[in-house]
C-alpha atoms as a PDB file:
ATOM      1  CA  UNK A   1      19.282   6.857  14.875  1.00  0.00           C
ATOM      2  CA  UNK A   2      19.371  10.434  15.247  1.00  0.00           C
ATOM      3  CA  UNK A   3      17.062  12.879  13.048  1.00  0.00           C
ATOM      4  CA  UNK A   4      19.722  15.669  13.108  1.00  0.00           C
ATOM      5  CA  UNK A   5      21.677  15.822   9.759  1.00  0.00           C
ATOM      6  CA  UNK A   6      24.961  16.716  11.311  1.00  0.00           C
ATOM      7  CA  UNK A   7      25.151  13.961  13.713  1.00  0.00           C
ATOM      8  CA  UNK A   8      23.200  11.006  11.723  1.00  0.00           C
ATOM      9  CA  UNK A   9      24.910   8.137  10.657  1.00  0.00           C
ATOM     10  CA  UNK A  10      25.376   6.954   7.277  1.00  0.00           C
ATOM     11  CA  UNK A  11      24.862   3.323   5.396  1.00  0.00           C
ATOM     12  CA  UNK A  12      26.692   2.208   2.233  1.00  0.00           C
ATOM     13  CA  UNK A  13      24.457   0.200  -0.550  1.00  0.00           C
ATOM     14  CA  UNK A  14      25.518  -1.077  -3.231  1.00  0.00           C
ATOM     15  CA  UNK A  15      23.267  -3.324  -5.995  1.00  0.00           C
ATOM     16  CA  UNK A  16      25.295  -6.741  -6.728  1.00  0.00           C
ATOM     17  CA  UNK A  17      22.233  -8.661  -8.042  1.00  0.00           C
ATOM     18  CA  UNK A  18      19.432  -7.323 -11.497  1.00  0.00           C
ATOM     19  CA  UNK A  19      15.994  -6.631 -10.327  1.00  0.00           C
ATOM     20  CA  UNK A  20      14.760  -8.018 -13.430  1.00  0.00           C
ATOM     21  CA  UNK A  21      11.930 -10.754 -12.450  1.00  0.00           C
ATOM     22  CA  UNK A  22      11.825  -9.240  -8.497  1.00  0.00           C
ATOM     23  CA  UNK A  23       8.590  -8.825  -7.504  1.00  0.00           C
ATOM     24  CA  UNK A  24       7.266  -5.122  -7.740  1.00  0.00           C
ATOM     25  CA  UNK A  25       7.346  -4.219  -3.941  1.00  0.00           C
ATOM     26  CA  UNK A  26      11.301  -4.948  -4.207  1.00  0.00           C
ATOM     27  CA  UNK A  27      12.378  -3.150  -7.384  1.00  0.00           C
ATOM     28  CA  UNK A  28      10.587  -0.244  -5.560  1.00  0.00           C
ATOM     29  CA  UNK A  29      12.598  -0.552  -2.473  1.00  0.00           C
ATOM     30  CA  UNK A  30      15.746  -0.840  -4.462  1.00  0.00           C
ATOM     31  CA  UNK A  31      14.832   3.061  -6.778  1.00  0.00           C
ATOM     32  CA  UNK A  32      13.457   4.272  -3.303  1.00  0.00           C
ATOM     33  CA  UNK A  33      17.580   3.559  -1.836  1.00  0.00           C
ATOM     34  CA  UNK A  34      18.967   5.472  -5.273  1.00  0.00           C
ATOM     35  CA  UNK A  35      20.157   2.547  -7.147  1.00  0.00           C
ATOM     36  CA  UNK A  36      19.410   2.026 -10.480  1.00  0.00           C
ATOM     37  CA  UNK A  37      22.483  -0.019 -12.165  1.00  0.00           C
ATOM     38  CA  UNK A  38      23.597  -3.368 -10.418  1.00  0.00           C
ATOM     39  CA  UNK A  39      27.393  -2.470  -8.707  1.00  0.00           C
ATOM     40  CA  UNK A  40      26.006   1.364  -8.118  1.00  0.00           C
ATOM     41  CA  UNK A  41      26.947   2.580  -4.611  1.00  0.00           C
ATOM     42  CA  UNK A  42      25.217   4.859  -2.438  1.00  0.00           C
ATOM     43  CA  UNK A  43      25.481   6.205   0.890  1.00  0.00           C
ATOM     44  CA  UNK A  44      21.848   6.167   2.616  1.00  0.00           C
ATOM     45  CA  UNK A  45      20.841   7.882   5.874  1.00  0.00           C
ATOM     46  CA  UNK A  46      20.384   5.255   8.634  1.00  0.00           C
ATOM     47  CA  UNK A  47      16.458   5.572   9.204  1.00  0.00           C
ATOM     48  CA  UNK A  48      14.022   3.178  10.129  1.00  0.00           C
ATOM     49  CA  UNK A  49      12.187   3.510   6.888  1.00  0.00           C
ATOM     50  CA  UNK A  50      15.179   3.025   5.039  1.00  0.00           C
ATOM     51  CA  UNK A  51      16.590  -0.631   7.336  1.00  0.00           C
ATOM     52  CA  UNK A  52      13.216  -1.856   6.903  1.00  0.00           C
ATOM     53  CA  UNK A  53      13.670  -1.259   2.662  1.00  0.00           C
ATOM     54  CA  UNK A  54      17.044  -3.088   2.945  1.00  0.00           C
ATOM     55  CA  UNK A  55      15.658  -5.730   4.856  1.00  0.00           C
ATOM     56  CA  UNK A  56      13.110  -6.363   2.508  1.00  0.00           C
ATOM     57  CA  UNK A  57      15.619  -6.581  -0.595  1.00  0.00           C
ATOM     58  CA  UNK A  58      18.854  -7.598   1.469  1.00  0.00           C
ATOM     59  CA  UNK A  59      18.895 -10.600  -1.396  1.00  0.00           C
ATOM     60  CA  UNK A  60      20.258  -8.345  -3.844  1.00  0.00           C
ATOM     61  CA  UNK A  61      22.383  -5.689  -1.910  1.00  0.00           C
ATOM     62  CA  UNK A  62      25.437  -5.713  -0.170  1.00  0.00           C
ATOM     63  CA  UNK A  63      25.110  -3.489   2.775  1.00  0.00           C
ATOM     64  CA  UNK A  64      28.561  -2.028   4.983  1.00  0.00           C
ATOM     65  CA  UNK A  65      27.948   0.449   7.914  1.00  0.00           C
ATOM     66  CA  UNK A  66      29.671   3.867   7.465  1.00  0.00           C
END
């Protein structure tokens, strides 16, 4: 995990399952990746602050490495 932008690695996230009824910690996790509509797609930078939101709310992502 590298902290210079021209060399870091990217993830792809994408929301398969509704936050609706997640607890409050999660559907923050989920806004702080950049989704906000279940089957949205977004390509995150592979930091430890961000692995440690998709671990937490892995339930309702699909996750592929770049």
């Amino acid at each position: 995990m590298s902290t210079d932008l021209t060399k870091s690695t990217f993830i792809k996230v994408t929301l398969i399952k509704s936050t609706i009824g997640r607890i409050a910690s999660h559907r923050a996790s989920v806004a702080g990746l950049g989704l906000r509509k279940i089957r949205q797609t977004v390509l995150v930078q592979d930091t430890l602050a961000n692995r440690g939101m998709i671990n937490a709310v892995g339930y309702l992502l699909k996750v592929e490495d770049k």
